[in-house]
Protein backbone atom coordinates (compact mmCIF):
# COMPACT_ATOMS: atom_id res chain seq x y z
CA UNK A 1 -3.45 10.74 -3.56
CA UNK A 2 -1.89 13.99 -3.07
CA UNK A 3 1.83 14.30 -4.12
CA UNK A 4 3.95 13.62 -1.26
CA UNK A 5 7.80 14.38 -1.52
CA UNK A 6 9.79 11.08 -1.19
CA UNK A 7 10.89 12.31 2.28
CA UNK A 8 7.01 12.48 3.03
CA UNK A 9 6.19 9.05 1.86
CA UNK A 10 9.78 8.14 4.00
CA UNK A 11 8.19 10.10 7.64
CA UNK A 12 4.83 8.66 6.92
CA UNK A 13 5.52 4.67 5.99
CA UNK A 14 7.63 5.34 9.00
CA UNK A 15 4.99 6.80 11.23
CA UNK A 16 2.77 3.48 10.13
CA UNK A 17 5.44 1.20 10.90
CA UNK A 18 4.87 2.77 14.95
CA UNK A 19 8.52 4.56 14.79
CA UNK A 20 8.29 7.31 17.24
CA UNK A 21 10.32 10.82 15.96
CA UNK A 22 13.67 9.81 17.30
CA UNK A 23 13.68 6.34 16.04
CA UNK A 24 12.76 7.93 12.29
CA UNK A 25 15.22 10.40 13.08
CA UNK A 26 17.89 7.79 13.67
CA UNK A 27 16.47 5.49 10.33
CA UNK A 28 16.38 8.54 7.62
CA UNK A 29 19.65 10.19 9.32
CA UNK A 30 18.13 13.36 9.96
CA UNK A 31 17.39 15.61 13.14
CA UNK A 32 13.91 15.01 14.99
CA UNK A 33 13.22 18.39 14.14
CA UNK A 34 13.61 17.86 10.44
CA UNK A 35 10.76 14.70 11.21
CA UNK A 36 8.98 17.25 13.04
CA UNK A 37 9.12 19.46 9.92
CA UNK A 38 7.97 16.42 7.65
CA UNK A 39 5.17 15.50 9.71
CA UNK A 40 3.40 18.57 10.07
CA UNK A 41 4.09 19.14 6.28
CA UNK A 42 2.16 15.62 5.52
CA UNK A 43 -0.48 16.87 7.82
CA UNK A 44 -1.59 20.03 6.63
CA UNK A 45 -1.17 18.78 2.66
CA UNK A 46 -3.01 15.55 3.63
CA UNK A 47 -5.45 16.97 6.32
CA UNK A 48 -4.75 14.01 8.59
CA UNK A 49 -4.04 14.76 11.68
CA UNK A 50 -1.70 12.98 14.46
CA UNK A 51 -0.33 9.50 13.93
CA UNK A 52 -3.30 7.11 14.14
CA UNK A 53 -4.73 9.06 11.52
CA UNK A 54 -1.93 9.25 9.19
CA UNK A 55 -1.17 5.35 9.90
CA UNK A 56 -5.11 5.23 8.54
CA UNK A 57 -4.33 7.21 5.76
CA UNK A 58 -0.79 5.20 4.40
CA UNK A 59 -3.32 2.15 4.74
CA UNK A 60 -6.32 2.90 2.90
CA UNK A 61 -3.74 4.66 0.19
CA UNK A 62 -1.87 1.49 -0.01
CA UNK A 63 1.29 3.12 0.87
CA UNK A 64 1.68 0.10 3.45
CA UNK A 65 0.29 -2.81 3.79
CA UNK A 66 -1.29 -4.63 7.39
């Protein structure tokens, strides 16, 4: 697994759990556009792209569990 800052692994257990940016916003008390920031950061280290995909990723990485 690439090494994911520990707001990364935050966004994307987050993005698994089906929070949408404003509800992960609200949980990790930063602004949606810091998410926003996260997210495409996890995408482009992790090429995985858009939520289903990252959700996909977390799981087969055992980051979360089904």
């Amino acid at each position: 697994m690439n090494k994911l800052s520990r707001q990364q692994l935050t966004v994307l257990t987050l993005i698994a759990s089906c929070l949408n940016t404003k509800e992960i916003a609200a949980e990790m008390a930063i602004s949606p556009k810091t998410v926003e920031f996260h997210r495409h950061a996890l995408q482009l280290k992790l090429r995985v792209f858009g939520a289903v995909a990252l959700t996909k990723y977390a799981i087969r990485e055992g980051i979360v569990k089904l």
